[in-house]
PDB file of N, CA and C in Angstrom:
ATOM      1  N   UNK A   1       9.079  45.273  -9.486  1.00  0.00           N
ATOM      2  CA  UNK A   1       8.949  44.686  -8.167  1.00  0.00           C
ATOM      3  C   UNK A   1      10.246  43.984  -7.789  1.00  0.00           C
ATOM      4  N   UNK A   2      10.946  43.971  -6.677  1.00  0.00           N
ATOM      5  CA  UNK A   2      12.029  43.402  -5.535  1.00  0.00           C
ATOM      6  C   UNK A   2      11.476  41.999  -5.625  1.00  0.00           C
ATOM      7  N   UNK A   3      12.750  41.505  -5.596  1.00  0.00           N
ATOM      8  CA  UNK A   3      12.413  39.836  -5.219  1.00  0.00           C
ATOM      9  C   UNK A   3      12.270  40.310  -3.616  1.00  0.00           C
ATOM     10  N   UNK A   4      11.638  38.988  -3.236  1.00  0.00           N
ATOM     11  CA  UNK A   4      10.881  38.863  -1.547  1.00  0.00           C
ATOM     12  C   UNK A   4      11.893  38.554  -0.781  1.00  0.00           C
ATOM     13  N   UNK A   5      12.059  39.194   0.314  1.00  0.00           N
ATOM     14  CA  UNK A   5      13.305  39.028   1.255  1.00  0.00           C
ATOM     15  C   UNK A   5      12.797  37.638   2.002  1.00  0.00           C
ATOM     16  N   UNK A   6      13.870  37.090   2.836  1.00  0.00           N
ATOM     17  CA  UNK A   6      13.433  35.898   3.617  1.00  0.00           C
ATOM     18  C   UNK A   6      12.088  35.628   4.191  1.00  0.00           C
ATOM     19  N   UNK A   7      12.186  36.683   4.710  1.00  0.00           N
ATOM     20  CA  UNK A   7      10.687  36.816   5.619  1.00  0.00           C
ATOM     21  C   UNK A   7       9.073  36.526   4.656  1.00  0.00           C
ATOM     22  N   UNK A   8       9.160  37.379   3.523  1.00  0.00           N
ATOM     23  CA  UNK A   8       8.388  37.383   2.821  1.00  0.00           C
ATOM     24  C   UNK A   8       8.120  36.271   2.354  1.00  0.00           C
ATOM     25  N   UNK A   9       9.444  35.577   2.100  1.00  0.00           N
ATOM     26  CA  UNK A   9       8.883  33.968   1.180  1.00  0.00           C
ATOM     27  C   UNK A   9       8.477  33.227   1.931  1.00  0.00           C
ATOM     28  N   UNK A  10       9.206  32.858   3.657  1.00  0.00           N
ATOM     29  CA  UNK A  10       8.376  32.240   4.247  1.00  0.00           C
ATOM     30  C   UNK A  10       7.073  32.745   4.481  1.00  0.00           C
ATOM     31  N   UNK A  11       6.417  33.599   4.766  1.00  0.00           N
ATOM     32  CA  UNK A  11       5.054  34.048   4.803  1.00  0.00           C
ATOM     33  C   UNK A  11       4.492  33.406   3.654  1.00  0.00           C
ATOM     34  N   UNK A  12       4.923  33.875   2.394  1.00  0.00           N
ATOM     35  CA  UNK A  12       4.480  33.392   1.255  1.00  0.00           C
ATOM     36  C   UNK A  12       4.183  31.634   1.652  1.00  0.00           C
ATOM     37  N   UNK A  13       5.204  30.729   1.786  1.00  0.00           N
ATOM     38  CA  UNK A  13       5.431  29.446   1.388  1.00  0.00           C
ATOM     39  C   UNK A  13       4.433  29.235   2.758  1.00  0.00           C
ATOM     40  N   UNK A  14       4.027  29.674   3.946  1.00  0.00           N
ATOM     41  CA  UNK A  14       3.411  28.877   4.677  1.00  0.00           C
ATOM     42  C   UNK A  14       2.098  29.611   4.276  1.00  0.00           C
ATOM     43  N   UNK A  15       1.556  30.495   4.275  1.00  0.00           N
ATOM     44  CA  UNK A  15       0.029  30.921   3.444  1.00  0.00           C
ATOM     45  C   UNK A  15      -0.355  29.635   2.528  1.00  0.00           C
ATOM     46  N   UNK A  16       0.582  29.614   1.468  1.00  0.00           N
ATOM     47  CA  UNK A  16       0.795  28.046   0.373  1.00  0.00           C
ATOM     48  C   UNK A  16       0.135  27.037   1.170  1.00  0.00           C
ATOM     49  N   UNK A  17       1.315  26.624   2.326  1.00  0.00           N
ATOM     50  CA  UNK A  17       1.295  24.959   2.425  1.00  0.00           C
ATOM     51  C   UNK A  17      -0.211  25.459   3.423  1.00  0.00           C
ATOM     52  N   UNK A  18      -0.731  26.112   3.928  1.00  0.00           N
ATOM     53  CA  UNK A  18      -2.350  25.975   4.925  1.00  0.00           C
ATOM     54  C   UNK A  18      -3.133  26.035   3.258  1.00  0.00           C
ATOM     55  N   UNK A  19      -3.122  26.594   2.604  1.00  0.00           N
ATOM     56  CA  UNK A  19      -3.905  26.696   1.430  1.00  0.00           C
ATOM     57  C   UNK A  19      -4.534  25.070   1.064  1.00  0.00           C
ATOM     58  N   UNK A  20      -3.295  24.778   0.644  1.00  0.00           N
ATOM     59  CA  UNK A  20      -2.846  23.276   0.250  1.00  0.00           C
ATOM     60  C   UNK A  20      -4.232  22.229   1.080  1.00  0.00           C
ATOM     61  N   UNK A  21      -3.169  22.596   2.554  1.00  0.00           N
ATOM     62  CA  UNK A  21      -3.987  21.993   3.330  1.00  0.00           C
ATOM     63  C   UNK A  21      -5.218  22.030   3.154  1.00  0.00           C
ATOM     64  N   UNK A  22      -5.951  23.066   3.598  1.00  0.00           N
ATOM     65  CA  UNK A  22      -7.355  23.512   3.510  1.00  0.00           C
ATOM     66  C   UNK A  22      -7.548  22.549   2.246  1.00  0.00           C
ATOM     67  N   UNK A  23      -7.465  22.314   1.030  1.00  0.00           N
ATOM     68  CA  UNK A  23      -8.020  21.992  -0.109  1.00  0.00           C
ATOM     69  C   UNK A  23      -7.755  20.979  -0.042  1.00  0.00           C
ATOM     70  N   UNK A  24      -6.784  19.982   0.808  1.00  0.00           N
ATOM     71  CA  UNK A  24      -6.688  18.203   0.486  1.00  0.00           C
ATOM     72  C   UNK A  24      -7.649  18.407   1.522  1.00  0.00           C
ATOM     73  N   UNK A  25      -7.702  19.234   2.636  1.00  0.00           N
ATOM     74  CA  UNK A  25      -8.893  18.486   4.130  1.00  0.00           C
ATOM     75  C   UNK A  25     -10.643  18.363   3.262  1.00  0.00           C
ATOM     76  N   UNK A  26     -10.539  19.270   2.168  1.00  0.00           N
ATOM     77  CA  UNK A  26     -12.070  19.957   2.145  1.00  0.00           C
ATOM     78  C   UNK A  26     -11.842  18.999   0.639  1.00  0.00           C
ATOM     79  N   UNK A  27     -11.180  18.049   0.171  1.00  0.00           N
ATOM     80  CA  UNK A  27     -11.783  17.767  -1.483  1.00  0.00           C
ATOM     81  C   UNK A  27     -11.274  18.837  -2.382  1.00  0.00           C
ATOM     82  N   UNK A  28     -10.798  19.517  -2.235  1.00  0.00           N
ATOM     83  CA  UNK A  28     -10.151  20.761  -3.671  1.00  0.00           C
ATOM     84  C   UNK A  28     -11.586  21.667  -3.345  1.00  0.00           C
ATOM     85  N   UNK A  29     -12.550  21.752  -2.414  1.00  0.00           N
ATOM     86  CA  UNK A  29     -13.531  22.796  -2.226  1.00  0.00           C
ATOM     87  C   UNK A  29     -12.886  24.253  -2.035  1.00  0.00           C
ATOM     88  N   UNK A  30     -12.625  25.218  -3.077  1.00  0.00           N
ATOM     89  CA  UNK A  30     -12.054  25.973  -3.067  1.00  0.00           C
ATOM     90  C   UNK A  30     -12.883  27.469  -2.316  1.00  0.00           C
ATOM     91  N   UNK A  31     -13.944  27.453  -2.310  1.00  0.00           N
ATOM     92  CA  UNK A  31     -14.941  28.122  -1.932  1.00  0.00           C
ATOM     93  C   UNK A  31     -15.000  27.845  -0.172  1.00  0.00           C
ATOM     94  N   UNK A  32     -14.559  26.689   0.291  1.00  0.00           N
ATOM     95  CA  UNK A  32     -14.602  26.188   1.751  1.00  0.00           C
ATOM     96  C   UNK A  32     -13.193  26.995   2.345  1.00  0.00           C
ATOM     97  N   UNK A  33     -12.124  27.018   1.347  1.00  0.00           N
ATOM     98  CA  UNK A  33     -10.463  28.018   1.723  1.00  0.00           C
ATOM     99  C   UNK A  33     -10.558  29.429   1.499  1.00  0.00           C
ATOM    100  N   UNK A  34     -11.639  29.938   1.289  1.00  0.00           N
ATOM    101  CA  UNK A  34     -11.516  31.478   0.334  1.00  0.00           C
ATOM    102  C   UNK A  34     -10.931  31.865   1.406  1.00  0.00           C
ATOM    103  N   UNK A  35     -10.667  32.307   2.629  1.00  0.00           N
ATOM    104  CA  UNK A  35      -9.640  32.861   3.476  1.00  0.00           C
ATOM    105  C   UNK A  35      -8.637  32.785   3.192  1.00  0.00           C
ATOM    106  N   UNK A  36      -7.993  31.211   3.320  1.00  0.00           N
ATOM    107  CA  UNK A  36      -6.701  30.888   3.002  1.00  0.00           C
ATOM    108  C   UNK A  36      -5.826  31.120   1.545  1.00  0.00           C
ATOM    109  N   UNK A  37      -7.073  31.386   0.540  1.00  0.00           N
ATOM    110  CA  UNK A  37      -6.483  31.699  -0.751  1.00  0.00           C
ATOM    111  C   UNK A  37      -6.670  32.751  -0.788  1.00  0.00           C
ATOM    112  N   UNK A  38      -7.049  33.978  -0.452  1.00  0.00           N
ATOM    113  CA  UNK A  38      -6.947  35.302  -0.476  1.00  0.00           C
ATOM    114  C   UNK A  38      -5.969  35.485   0.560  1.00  0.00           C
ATOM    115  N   UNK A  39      -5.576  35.112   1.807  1.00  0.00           N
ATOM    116  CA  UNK A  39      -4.067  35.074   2.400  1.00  0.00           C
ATOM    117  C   UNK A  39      -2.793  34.521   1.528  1.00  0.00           C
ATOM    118  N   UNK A  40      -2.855  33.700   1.081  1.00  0.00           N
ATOM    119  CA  UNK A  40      -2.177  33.328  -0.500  1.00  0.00           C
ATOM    120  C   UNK A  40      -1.598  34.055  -1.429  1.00  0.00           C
ATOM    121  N   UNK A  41      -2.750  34.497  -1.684  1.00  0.00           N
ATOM    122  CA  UNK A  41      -2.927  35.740  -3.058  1.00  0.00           C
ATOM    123  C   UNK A  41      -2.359  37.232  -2.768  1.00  0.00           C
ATOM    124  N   UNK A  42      -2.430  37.543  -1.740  1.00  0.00           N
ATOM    125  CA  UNK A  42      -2.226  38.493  -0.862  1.00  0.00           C
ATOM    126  C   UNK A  42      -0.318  38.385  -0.559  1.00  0.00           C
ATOM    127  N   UNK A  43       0.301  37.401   0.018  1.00  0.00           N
ATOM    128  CA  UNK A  43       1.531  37.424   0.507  1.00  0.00           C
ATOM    129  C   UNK A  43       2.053  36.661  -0.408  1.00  0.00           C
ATOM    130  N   UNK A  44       2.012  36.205  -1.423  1.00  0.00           N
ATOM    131  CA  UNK A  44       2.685  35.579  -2.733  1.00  0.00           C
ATOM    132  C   UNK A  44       2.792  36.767  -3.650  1.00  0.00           C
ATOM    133  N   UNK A  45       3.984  37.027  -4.701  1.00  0.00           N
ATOM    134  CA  UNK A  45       4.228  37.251  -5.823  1.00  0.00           C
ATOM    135  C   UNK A  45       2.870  36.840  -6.840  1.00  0.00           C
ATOM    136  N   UNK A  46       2.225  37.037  -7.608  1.00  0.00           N
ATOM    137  CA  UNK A  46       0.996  36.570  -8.792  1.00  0.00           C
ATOM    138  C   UNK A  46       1.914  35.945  -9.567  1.00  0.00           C
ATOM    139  N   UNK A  47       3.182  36.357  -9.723  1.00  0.00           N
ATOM    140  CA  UNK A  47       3.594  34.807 -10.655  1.00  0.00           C
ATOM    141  C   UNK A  47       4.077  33.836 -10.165  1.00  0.00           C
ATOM    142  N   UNK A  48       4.113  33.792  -8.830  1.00  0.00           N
ATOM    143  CA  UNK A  48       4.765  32.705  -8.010  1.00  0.00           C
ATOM    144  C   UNK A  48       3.273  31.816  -7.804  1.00  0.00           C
ATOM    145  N   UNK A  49       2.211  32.587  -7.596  1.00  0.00           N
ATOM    146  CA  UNK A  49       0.715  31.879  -7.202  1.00  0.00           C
ATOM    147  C   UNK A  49       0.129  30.930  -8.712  1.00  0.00           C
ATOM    148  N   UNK A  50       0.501  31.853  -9.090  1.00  0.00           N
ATOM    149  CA  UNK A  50       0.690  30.832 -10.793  1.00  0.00           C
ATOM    150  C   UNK A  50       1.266  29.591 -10.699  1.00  0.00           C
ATOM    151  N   UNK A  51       2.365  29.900 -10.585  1.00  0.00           N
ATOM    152  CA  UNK A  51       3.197  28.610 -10.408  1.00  0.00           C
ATOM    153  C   UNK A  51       3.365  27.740  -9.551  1.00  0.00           C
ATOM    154  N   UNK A  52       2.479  28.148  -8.593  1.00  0.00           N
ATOM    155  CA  UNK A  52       2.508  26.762  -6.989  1.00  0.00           C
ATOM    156  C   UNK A  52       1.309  26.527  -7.174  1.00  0.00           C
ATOM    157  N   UNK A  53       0.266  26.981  -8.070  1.00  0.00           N
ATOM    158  CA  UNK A  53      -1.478  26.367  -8.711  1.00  0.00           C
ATOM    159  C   UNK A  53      -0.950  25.802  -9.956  1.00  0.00           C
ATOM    160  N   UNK A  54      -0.155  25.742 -10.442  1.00  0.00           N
ATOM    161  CA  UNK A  54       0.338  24.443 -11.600  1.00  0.00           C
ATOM    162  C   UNK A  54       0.876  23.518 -10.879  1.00  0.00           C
ATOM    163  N   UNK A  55       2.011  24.067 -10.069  1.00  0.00           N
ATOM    164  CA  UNK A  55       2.728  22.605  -9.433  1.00  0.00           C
ATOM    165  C   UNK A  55       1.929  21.978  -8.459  1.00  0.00           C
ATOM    166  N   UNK A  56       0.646  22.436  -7.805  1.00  0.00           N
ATOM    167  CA  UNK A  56      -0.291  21.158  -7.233  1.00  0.00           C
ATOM    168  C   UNK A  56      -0.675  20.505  -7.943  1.00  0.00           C
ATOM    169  N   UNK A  57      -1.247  21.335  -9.076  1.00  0.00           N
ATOM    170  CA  UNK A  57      -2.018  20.182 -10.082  1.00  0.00           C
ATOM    171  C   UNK A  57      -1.093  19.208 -10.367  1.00  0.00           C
ATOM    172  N   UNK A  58      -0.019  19.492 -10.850  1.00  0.00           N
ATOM    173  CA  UNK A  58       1.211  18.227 -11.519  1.00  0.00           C
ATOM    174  C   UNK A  58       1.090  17.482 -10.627  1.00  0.00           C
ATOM    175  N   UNK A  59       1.382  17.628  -8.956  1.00  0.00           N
ATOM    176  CA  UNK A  59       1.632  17.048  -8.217  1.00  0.00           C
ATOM    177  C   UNK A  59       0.767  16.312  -7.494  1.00  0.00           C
ATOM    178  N   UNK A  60      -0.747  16.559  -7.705  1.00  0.00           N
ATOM    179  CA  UNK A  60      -2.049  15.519  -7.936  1.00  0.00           C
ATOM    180  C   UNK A  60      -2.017  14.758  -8.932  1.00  0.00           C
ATOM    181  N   UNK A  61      -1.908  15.322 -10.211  1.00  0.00           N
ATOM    182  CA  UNK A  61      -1.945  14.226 -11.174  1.00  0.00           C
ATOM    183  C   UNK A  61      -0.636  13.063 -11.481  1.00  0.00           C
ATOM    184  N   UNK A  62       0.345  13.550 -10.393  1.00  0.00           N
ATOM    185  CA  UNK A  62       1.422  12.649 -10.666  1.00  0.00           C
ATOM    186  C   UNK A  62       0.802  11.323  -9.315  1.00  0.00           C
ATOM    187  N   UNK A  63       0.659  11.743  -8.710  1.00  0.00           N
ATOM    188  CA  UNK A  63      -0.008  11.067  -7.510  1.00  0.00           C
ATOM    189  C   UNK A  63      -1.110   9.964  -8.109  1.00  0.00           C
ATOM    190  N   UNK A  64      -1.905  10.444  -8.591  1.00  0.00           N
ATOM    191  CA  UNK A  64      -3.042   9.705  -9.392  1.00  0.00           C
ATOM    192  C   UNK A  64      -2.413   8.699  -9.961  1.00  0.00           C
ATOM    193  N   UNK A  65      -1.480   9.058 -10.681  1.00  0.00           N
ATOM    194  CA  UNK A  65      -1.022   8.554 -11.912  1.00  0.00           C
ATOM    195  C   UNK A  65       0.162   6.996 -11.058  1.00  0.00           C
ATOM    196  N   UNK A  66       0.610   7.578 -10.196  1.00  0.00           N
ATOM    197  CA  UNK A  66       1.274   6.165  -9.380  1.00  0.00           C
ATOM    198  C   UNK A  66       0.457   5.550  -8.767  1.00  0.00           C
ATOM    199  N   UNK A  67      -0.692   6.117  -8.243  1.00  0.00           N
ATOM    200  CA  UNK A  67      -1.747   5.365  -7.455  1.00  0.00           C
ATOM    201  C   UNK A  67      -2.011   4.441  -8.510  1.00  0.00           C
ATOM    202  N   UNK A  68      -2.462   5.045  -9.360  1.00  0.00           N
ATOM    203  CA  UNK A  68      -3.615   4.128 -10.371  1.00  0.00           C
ATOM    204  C   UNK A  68      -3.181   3.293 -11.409  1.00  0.00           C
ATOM    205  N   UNK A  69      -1.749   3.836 -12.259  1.00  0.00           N
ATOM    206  CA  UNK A  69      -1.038   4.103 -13.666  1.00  0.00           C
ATOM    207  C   UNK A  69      -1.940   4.400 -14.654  1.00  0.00           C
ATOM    208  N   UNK A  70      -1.456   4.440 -15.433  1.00  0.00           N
ATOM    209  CA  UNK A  70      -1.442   5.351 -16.923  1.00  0.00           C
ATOM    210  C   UNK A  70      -2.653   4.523 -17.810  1.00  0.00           C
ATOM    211  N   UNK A  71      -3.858   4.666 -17.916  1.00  0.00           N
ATOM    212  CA  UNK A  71      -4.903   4.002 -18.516  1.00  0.00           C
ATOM    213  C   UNK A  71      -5.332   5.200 -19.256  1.00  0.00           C
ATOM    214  N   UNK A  72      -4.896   4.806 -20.970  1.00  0.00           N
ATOM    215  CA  UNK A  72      -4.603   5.695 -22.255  1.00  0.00           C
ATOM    216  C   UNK A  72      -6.715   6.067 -22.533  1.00  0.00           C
ATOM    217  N   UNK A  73      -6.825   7.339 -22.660  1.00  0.00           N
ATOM    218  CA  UNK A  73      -8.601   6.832 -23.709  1.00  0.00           C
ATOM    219  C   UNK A  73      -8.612   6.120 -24.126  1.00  0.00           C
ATOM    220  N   UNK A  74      -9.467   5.458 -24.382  1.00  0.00           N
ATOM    221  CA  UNK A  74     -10.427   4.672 -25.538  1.00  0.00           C
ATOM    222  C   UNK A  74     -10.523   5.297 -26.635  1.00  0.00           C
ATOM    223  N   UNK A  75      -9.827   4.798 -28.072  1.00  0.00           N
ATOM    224  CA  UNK A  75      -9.567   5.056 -29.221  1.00  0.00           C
ATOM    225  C   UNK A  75      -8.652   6.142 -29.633  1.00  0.00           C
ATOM    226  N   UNK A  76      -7.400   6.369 -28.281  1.00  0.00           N
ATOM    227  CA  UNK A  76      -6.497   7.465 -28.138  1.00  0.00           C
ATOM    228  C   UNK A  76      -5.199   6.741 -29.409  1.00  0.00           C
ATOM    229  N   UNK A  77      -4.621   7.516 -29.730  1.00  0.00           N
ATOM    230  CA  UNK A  77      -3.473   6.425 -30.622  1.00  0.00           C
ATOM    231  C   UNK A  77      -2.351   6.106 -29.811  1.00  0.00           C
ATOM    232  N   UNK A  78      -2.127   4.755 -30.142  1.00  0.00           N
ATOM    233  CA  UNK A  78      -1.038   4.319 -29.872  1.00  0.00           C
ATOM    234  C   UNK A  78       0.592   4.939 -30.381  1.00  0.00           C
ATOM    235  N   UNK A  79       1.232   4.808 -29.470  1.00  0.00           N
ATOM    236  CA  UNK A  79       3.103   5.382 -29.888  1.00  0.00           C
ATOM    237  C   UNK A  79       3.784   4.718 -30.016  1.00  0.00           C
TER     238      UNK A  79
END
């Protein structure tokens, strides 16, 4: 497979950011976006969709993680 010419990635990257959207408006209800993630899935690369469904997660849990900070388990070991 060709890397994606201009056109393609923007298609790609805005399919993404409505995806996105859809899932902060709806709670992560992924079943409420199935349009928007099969438009996604559809105009993205599969290893690029891989990798922009890891980098939300990071980028929720980094979010969390400044909202809230870093509160270790209960009986996790210390470093």
């Amino acid at each position: 497979m060709s890397a994606p010419n201009s056109q393609e990635r923007r298609a790609c990257w805005g399919a993404r950011d409505e995806f996105w959207k859809c899932l902060d408006h709806n709670r992560d209800d992924v079943a409420a976006c199935e349009k928007y993630k099969t438009d996604f899935e559809m105009l993205c690369p599969a290893q690029w969709v891989k990798y922009f469904n890891k980098r939300r997660d990071y980028l929720k849990y980094k979010e969390k993680i400044d909202k809230e900070g870093y509160k270790p388990k209960e009986g996790a070991p210390k470093l």
